[in-house]
C-alpha atoms as a PDB file:
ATOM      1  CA  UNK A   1      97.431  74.497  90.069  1.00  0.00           C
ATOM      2  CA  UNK A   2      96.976  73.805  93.413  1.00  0.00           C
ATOM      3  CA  UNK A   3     100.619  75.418  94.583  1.00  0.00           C
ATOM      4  CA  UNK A   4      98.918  78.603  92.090  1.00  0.00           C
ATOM      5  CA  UNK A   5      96.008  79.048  94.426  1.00  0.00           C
ATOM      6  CA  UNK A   6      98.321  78.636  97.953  1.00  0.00           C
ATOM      7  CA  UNK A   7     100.430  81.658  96.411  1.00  0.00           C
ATOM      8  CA  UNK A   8      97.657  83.459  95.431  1.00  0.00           C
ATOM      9  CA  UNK A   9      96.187  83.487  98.712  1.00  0.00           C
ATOM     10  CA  UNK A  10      98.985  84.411 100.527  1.00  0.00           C
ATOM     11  CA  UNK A  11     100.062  87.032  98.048  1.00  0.00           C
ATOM     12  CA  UNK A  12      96.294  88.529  98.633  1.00  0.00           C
ATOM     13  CA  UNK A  13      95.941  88.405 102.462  1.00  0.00           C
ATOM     14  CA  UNK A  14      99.739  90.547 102.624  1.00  0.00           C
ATOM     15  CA  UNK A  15      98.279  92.852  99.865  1.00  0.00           C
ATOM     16  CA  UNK A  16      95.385  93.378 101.762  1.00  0.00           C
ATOM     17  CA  UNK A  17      97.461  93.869 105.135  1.00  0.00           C
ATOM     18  CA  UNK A  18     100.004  96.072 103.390  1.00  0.00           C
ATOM     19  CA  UNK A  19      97.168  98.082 101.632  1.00  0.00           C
ATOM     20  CA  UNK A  20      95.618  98.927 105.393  1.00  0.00           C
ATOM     21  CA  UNK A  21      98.956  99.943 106.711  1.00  0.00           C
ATOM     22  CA  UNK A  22      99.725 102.700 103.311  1.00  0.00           C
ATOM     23  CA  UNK A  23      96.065 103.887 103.633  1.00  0.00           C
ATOM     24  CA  UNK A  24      96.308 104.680 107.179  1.00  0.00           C
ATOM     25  CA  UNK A  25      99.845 106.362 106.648  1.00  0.00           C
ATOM     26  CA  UNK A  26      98.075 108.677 104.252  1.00  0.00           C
ATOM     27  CA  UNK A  27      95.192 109.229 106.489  1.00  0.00           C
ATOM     28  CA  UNK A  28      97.466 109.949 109.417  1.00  0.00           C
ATOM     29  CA  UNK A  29      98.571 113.387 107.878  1.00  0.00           C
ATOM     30  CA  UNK A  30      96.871 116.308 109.266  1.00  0.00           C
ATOM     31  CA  UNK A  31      96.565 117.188 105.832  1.00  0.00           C
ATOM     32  CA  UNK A  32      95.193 113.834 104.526  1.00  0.00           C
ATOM     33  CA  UNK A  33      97.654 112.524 101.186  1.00  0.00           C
ATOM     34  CA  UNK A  34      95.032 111.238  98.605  1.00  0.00           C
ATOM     35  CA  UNK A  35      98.207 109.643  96.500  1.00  0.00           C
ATOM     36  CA  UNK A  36      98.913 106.892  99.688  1.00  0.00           C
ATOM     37  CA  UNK A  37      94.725 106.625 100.545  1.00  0.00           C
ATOM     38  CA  UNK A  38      94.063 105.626  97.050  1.00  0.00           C
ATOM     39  CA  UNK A  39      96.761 103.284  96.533  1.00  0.00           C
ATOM     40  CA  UNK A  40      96.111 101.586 100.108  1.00  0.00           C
ATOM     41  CA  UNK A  41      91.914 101.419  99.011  1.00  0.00           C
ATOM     42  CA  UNK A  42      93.288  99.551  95.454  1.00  0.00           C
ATOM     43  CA  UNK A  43      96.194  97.339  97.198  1.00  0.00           C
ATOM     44  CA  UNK A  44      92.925  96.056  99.927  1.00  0.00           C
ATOM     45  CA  UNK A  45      90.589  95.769  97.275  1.00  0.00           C
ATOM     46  CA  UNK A  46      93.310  93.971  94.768  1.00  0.00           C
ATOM     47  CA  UNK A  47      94.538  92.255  97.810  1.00  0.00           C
ATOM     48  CA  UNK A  48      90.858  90.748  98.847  1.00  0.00           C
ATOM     49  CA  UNK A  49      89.637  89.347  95.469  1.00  0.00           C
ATOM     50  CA  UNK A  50      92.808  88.080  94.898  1.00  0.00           C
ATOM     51  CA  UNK A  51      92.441  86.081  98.296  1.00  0.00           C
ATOM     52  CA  UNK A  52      88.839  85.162  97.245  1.00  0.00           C
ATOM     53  CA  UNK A  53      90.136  83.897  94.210  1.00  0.00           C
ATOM     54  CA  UNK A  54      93.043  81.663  95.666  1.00  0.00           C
ATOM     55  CA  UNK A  55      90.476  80.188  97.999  1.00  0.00           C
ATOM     56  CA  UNK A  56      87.913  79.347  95.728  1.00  0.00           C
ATOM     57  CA  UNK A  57      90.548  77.899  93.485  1.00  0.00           C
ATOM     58  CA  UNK A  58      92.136  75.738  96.158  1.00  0.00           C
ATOM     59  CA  UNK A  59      89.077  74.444  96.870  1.00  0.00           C
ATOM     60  CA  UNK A  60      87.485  73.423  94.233  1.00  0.00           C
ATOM     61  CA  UNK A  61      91.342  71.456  93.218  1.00  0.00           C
ATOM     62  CA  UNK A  62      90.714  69.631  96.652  1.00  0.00           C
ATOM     63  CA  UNK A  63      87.605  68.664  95.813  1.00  0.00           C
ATOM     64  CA  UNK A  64      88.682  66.628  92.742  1.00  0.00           C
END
């Protein structure tokens, strides 16, 4: 479980990075896309709770 929570972390935190990176794309337009800002806001938000959720897991496996 605890190799679960290192790859959920890391699959989170590059979620999260990648999300930033399509929203902005879509917000760089001078016609704003709402297709890219709306799938960057769900890949951060995805991307953040599934980082919470690796850490909270790891630690509460080190703990034991």
């Amino acid at each position: 479980m605890l190799e679960v929570s290192r790859i959920l972390t890391s699959v989170g935190l590059v979620a999260a990075s990648t999300g930033l990176v399509v929203y902005a794309m879509g917000a760089a337009y001078a016609d704003p896309r709402a297709f890219e800002m709306n799938l960057g806001m769900f890949m951060m938000i995805a991307g953040v709770i599934g980082t919470i959720i690796g850490i909270v897991i790891y630690r509460q496996q080190s703990t034991d």
